[in-house]
PDB file of N, CA and C in Angstrom:
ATOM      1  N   UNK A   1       6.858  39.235  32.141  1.00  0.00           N
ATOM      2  CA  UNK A   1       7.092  37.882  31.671  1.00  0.00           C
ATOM      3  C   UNK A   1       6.882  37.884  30.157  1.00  0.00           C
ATOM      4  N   UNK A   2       7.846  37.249  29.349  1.00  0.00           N
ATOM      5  CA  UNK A   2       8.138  37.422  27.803  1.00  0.00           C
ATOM      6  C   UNK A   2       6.874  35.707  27.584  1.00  0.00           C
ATOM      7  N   UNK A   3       6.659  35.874  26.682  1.00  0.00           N
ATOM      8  CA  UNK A   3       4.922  35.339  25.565  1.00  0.00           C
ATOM      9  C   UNK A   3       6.057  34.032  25.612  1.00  0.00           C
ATOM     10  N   UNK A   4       7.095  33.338  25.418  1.00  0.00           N
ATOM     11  CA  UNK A   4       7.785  32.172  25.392  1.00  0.00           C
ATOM     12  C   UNK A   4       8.199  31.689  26.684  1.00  0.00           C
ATOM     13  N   UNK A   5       8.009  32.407  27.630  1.00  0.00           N
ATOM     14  CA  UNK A   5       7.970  31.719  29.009  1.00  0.00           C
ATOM     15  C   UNK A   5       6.619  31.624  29.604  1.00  0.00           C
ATOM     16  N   UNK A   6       5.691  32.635  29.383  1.00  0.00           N
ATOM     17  CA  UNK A   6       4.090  31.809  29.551  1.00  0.00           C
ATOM     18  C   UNK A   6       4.025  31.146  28.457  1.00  0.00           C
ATOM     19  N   UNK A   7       4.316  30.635  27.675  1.00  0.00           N
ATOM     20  CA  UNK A   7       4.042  29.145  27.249  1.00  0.00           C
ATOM     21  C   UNK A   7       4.671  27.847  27.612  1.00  0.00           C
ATOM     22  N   UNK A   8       5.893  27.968  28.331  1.00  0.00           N
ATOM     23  CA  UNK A   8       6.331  27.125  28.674  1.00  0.00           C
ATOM     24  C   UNK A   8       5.844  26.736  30.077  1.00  0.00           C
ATOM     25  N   UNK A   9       5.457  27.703  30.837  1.00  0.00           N
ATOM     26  CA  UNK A   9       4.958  27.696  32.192  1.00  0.00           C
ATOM     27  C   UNK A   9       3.291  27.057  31.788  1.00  0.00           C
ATOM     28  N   UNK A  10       2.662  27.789  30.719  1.00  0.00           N
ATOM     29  CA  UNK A  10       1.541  26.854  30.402  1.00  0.00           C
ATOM     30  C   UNK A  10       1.467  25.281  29.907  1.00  0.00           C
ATOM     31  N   UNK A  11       2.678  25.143  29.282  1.00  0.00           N
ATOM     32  CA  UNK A  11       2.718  24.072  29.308  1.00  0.00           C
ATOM     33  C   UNK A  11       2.926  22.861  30.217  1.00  0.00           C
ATOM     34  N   UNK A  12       3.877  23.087  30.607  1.00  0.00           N
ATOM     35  CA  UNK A  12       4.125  22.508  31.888  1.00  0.00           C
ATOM     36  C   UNK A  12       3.165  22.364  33.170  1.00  0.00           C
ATOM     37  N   UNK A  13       2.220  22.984  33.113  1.00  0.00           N
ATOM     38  CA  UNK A  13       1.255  23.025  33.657  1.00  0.00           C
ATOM     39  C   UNK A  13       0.320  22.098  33.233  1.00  0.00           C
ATOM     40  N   UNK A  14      -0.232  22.214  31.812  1.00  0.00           N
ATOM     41  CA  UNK A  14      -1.218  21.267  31.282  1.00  0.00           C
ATOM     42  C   UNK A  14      -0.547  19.942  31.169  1.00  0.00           C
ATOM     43  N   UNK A  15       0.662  19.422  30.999  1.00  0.00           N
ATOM     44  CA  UNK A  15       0.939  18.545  31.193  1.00  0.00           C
ATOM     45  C   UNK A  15       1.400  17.576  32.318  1.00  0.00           C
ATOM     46  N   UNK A  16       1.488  18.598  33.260  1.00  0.00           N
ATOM     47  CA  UNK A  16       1.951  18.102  34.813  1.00  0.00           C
ATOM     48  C   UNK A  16       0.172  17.467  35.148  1.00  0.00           C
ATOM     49  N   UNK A  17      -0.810  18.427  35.002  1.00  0.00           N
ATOM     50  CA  UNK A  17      -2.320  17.453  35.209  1.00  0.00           C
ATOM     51  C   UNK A  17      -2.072  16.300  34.476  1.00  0.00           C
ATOM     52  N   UNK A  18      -2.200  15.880  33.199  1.00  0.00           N
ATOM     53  CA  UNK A  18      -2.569  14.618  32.933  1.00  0.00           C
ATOM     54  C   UNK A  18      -1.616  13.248  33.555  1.00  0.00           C
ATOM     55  N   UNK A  19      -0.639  13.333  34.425  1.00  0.00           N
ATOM     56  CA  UNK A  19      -0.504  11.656  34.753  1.00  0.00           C
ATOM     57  C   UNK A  19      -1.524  12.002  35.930  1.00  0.00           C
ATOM     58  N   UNK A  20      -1.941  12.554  36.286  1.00  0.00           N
ATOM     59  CA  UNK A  20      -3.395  12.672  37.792  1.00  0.00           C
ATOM     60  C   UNK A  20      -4.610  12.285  36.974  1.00  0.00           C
ATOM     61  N   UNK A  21      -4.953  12.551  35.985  1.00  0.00           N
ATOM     62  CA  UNK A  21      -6.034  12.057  34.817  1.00  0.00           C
ATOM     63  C   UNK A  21      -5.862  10.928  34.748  1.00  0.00           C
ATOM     64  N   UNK A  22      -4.566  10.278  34.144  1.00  0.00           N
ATOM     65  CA  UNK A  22      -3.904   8.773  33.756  1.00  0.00           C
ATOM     66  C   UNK A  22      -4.059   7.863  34.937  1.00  0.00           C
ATOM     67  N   UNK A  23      -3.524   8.371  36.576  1.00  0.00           N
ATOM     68  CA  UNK A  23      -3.392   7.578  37.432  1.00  0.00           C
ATOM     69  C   UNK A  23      -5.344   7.423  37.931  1.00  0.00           C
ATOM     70  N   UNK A  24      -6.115   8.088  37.818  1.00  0.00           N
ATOM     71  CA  UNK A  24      -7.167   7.818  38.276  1.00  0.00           C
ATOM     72  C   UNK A  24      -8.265   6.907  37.043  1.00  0.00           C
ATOM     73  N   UNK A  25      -8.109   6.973  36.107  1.00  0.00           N
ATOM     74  CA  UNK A  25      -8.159   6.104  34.977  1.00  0.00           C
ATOM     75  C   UNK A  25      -7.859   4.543  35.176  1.00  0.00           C
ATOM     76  N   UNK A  26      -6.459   4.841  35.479  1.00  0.00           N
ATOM     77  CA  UNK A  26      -6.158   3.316  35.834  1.00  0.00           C
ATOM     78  C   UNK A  26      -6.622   2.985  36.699  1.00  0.00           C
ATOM     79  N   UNK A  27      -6.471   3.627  37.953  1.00  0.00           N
ATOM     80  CA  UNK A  27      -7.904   3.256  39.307  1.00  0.00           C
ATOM     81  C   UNK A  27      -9.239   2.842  38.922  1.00  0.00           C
ATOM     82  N   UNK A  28      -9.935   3.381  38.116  1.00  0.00           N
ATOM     83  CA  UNK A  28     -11.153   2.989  37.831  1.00  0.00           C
ATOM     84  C   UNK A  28     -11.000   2.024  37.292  1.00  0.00           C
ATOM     85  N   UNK A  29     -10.267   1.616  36.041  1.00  0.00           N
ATOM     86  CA  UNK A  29      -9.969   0.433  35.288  1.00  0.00           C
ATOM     87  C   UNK A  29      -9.469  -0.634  36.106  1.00  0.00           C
ATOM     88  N   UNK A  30      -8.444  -0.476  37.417  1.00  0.00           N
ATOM     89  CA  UNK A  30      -7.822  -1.912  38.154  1.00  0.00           C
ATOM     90  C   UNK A  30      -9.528  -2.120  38.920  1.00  0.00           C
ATOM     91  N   UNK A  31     -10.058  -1.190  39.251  1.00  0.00           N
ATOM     92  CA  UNK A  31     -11.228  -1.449  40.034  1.00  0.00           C
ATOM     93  C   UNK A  31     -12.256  -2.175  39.333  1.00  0.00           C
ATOM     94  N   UNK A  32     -12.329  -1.856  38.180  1.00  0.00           N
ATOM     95  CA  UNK A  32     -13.377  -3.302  36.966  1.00  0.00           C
ATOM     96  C   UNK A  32     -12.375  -4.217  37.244  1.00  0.00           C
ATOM     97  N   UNK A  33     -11.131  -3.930  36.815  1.00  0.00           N
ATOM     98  CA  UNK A  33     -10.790  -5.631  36.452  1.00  0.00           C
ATOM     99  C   UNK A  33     -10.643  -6.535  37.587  1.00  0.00           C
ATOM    100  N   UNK A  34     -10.655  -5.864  38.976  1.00  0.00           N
ATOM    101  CA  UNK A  34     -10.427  -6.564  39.917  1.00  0.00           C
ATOM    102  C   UNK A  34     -12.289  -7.573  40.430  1.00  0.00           C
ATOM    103  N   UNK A  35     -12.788  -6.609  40.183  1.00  0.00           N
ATOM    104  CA  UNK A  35     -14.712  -7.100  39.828  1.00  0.00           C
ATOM    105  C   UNK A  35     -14.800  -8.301  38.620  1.00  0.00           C
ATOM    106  N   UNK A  36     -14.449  -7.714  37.560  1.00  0.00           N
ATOM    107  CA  UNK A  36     -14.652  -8.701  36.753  1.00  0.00           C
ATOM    108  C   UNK A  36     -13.902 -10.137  36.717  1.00  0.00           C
ATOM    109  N   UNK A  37     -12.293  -9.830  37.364  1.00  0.00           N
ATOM    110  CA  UNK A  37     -11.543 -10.964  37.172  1.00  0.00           C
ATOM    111  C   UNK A  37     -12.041 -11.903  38.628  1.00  0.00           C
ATOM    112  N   UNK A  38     -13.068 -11.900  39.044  1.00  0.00           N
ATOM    113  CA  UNK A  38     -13.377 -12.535  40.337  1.00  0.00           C
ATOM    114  C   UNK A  38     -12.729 -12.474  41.370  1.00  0.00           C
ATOM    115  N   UNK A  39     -12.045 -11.352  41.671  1.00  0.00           N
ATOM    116  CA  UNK A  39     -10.826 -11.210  43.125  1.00  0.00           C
ATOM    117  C   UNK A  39     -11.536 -11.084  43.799  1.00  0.00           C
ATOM    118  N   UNK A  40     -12.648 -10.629  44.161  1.00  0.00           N
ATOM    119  CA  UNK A  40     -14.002 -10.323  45.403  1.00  0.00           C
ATOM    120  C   UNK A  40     -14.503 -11.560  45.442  1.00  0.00           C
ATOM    121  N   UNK A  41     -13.990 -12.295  45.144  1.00  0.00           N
ATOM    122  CA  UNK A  41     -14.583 -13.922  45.416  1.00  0.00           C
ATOM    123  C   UNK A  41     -13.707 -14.638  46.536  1.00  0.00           C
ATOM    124  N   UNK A  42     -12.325 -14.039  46.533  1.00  0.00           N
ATOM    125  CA  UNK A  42     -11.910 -14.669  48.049  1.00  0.00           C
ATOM    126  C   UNK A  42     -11.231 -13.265  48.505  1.00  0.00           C
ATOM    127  N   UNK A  43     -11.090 -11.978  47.895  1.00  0.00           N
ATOM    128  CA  UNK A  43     -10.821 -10.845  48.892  1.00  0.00           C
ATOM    129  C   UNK A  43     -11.665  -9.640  48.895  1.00  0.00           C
ATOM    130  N   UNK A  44     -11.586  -9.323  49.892  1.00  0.00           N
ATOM    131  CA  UNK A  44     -12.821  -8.045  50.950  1.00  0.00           C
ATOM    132  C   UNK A  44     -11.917  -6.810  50.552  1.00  0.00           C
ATOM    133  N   UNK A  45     -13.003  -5.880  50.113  1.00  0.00           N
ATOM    134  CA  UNK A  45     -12.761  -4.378  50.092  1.00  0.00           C
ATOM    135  C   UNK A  45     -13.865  -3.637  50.367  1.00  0.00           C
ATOM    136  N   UNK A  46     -13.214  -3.143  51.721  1.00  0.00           N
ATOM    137  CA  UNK A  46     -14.372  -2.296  52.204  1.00  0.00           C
ATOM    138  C   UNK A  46     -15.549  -2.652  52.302  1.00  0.00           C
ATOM    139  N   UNK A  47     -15.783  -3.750  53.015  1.00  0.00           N
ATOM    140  CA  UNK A  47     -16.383  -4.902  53.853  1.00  0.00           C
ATOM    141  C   UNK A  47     -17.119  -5.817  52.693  1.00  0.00           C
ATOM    142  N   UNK A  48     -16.326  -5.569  51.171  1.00  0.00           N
ATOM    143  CA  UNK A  48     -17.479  -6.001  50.378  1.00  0.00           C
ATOM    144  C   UNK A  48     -16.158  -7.576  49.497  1.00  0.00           C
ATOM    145  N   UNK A  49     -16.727  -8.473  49.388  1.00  0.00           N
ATOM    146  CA  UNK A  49     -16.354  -9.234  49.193  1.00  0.00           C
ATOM    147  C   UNK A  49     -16.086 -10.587  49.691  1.00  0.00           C
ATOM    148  N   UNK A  50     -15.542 -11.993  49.398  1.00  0.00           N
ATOM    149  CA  UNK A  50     -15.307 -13.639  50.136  1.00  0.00           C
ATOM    150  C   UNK A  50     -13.852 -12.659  51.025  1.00  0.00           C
ATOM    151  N   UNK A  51     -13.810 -13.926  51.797  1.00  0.00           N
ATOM    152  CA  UNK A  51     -12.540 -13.641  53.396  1.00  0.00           C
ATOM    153  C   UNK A  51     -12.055 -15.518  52.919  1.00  0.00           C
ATOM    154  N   UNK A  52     -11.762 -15.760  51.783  1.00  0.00           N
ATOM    155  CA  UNK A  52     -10.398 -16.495  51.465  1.00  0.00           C
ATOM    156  C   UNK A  52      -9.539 -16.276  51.367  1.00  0.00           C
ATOM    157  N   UNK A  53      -9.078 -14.977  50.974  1.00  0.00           N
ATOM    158  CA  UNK A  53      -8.240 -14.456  51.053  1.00  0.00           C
ATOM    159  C   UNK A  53      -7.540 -13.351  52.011  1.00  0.00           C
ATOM    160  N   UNK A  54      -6.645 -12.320  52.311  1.00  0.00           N
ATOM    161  CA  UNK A  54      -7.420 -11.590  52.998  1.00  0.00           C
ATOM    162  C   UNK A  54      -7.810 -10.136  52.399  1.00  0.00           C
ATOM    163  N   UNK A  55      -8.410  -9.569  54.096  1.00  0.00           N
ATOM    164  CA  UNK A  55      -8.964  -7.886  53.125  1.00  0.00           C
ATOM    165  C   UNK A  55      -7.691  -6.986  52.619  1.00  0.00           C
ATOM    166  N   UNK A  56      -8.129  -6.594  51.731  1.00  0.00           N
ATOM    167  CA  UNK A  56      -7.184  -5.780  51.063  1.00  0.00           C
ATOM    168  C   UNK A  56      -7.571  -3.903  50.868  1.00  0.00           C
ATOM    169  N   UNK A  57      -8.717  -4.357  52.148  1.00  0.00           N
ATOM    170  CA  UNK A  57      -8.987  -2.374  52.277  1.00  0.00           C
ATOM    171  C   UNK A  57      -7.787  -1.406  52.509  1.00  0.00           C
ATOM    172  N   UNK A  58      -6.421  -2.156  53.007  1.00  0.00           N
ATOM    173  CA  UNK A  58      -5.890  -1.142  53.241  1.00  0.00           C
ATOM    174  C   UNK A  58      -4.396  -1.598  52.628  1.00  0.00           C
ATOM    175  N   UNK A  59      -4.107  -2.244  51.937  1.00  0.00           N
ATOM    176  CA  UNK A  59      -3.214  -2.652  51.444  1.00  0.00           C
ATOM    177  C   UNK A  59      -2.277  -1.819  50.964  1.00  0.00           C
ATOM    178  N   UNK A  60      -3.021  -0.485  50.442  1.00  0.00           N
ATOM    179  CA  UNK A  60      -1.615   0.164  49.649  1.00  0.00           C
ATOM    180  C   UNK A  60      -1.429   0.669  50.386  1.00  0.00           C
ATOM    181  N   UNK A  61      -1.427   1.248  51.901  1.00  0.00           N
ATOM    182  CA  UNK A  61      -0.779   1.486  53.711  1.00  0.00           C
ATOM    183  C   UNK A  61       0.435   0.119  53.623  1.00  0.00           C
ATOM    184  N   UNK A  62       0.126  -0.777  53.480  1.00  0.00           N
ATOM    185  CA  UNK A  62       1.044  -1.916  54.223  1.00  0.00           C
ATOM    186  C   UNK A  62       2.167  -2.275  53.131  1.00  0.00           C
ATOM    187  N   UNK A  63       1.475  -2.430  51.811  1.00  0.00           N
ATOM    188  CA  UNK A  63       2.274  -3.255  50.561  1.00  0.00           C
ATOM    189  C   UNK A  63       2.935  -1.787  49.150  1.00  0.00           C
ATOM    190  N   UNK A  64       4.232  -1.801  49.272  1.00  0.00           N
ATOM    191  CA  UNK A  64       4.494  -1.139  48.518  1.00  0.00           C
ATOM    192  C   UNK A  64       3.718  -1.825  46.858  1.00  0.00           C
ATOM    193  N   UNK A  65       3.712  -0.838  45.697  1.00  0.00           N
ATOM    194  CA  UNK A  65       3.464  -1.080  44.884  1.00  0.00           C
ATOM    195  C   UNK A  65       4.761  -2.356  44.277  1.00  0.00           C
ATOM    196  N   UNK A  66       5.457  -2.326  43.994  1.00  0.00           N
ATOM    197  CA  UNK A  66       6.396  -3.506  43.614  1.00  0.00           C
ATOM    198  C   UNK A  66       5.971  -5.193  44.671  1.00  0.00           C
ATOM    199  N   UNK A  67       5.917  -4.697  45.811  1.00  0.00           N
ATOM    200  CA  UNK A  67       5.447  -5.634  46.466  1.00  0.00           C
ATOM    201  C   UNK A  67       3.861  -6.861  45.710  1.00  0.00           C
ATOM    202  N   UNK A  68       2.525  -5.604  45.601  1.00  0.00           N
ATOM    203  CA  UNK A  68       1.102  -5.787  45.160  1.00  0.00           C
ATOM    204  C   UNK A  68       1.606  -6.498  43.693  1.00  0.00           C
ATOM    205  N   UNK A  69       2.686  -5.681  43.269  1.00  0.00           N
ATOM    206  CA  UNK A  69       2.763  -6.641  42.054  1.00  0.00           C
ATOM    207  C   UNK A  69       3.747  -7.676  41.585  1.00  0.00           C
ATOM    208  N   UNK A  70       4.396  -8.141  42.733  1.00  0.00           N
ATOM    209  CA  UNK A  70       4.944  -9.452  42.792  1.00  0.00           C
ATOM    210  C   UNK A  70       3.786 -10.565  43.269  1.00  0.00           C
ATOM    211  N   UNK A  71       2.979 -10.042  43.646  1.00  0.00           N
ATOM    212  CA  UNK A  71       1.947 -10.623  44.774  1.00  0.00           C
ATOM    213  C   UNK A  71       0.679 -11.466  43.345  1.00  0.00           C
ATOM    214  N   UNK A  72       0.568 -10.347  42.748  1.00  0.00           N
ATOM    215  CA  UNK A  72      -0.332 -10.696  41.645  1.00  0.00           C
ATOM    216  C   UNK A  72       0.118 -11.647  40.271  1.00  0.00           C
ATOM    217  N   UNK A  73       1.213 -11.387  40.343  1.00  0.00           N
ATOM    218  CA  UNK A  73       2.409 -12.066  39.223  1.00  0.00           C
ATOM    219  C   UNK A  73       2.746 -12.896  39.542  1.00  0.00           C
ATOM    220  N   UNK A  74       3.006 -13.365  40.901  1.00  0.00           N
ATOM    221  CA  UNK A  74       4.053 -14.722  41.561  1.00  0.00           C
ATOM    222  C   UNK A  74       2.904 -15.533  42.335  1.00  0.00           C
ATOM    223  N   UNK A  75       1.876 -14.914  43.151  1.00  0.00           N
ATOM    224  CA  UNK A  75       1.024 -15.765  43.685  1.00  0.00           C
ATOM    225  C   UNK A  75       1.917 -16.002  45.096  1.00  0.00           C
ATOM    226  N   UNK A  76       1.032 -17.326  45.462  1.00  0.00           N
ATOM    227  CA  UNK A  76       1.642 -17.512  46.796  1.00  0.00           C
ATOM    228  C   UNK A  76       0.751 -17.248  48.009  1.00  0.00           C
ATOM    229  N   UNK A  77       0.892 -17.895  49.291  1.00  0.00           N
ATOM    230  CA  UNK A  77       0.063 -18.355  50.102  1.00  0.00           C
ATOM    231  C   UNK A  77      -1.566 -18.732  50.160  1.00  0.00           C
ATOM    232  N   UNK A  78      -1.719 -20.013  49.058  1.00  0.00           N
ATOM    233  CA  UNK A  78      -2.807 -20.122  48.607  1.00  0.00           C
ATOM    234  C   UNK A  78      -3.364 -18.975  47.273  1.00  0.00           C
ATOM    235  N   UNK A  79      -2.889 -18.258  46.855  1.00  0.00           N
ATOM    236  CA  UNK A  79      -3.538 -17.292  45.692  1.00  0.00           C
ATOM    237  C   UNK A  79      -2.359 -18.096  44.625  1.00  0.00           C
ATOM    238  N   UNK A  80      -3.438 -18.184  43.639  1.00  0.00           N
ATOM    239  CA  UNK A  80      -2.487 -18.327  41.952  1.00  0.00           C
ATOM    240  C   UNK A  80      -1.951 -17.238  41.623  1.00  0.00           C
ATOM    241  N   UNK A  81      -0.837 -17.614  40.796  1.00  0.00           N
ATOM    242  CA  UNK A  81      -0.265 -16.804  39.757  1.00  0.00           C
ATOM    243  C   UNK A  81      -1.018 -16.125  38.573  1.00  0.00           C
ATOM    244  N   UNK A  82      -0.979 -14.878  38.289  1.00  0.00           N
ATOM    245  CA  UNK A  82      -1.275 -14.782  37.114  1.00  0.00           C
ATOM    246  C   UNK A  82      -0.779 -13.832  35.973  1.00  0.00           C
ATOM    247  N   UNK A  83       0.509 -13.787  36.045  1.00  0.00           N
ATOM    248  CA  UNK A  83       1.726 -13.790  35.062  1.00  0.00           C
ATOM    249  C   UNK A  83       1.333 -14.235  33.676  1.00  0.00           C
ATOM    250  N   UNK A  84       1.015 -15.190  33.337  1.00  0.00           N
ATOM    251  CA  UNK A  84       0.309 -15.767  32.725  1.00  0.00           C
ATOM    252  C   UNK A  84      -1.395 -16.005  32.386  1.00  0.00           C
ATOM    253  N   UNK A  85      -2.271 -15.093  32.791  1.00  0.00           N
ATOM    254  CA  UNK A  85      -3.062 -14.853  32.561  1.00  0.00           C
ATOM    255  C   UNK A  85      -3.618 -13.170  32.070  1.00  0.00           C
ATOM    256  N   UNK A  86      -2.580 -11.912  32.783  1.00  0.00           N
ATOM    257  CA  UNK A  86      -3.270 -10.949  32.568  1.00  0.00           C
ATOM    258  C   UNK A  86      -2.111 -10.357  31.711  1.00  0.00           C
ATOM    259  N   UNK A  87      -2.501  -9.310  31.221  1.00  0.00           N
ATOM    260  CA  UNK A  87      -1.390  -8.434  30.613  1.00  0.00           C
ATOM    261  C   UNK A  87      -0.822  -6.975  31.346  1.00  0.00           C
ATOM    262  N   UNK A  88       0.288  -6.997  30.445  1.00  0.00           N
ATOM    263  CA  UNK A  88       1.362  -5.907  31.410  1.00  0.00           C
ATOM    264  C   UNK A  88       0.071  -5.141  32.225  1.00  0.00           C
ATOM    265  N   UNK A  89      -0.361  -4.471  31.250  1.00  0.00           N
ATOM    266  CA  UNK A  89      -1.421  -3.033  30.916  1.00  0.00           C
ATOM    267  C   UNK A  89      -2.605  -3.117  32.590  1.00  0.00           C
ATOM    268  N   UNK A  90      -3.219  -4.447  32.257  1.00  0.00           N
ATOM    269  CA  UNK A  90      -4.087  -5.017  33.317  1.00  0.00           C
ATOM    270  C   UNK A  90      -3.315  -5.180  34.720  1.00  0.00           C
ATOM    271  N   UNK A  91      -2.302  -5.737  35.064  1.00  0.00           N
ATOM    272  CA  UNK A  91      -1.390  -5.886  35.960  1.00  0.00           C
ATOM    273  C   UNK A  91      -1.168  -4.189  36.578  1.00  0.00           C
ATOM    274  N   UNK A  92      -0.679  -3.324  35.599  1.00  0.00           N
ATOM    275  CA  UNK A  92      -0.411  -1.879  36.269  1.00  0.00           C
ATOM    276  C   UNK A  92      -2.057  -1.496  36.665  1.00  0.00           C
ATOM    277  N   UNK A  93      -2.650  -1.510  36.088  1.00  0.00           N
ATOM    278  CA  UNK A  93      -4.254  -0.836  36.511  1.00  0.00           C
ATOM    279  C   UNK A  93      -4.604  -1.312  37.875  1.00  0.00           C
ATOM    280  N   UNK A  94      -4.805  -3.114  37.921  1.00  0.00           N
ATOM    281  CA  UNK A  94      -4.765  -3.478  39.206  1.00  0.00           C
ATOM    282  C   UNK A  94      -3.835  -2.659  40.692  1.00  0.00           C
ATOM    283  N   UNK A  95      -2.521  -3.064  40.142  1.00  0.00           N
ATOM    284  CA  UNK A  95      -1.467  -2.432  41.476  1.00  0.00           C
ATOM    285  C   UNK A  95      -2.056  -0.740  41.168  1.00  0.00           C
ATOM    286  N   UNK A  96      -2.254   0.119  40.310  1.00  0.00           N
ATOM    287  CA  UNK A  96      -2.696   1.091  40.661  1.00  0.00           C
ATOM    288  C   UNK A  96      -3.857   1.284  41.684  1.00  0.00           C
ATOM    289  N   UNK A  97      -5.003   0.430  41.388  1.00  0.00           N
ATOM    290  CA  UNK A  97      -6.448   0.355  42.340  1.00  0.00           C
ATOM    291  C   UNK A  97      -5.836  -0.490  43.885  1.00  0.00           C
ATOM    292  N   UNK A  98      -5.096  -1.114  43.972  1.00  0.00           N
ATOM    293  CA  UNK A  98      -5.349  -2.007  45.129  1.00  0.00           C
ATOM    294  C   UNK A  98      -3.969  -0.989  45.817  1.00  0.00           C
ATOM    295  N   UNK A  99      -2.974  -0.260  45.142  1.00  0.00           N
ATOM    296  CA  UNK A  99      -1.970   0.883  46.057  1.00  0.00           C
ATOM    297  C   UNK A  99      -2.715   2.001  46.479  1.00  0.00           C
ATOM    298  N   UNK A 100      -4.071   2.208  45.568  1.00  0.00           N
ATOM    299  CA  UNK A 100      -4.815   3.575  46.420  1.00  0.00           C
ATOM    300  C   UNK A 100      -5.779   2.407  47.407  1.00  0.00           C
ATOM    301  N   UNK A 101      -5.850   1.473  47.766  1.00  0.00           N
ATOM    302  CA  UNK A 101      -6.829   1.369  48.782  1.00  0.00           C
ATOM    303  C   UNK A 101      -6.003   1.163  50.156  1.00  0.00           C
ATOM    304  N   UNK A 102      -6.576   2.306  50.797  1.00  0.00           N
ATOM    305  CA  UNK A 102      -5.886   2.918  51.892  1.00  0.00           C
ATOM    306  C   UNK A 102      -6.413   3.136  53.784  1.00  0.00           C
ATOM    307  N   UNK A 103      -7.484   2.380  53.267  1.00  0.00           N
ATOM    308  CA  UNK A 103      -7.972   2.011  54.527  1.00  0.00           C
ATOM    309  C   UNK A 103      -6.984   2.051  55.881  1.00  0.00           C
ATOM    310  N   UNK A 104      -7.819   2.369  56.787  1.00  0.00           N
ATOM    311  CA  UNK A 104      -7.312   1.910  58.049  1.00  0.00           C
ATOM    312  C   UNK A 104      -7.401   0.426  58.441  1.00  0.00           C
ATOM    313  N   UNK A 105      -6.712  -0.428  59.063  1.00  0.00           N
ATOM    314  CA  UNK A 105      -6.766  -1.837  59.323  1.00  0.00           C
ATOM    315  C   UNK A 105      -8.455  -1.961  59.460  1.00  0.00           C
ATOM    316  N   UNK A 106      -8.826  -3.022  58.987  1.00  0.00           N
ATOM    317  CA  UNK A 106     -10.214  -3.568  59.056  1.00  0.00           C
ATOM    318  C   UNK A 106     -10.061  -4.560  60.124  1.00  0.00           C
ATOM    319  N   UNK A 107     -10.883  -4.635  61.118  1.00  0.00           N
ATOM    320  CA  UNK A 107     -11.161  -5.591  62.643  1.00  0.00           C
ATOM    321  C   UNK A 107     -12.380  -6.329  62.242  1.00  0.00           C
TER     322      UNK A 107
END
């Protein structure tokens, strides 16, 4: 193997890791903002949270990502909109944290 194809193979490598860095980042980050923005005040994750809403332990099983984020943007069945409250950035972090929660149905 010629010194310009292990670099390209190295490269491609170090850069294929970081959106797995990026996507778990944003997980941690939708997971504050979903704490801080009071969503555990009417929805349950992983038995922790209000049941005004419902649980969302397993949501990213049921709700495609486009779905979670029409859901958060448009509102609807009793939940507000908030299109108007969060930004792009905050909106992707969220649908990132609430598409990895993958629970099995909660009874």
């Amino acid at each position: 193997m010629n010194l310009s194809r292990f670099g390209l193979i190295l490269i491609f490598a170090a850069t294929s890791f970081f959106p797995a860095l990026a996507s778990a980042a944003d997980k941690s980050h939708g997971a504050a903002l979903f704490a801080d923005n009071g969503c555990q005040h009417c929805h349950t994750i992983r038995k922790n949270g209000g049941n005004k809403g419902p649980d969302l332990s397993g949501v990213g099983r049921s709700r495609s990502k486009d779905q979670i984020r029409a859901q958060i943007l448009q509102g609807g069945h009793e939940m507000p909109a908030f299109a108007d409250i969060l930004k792009e950035s905050e909106v992707n972090d969220l649908v990132a944290y609430l598409h990895s929660c993958r629970d099995k149905n909660q009874k």
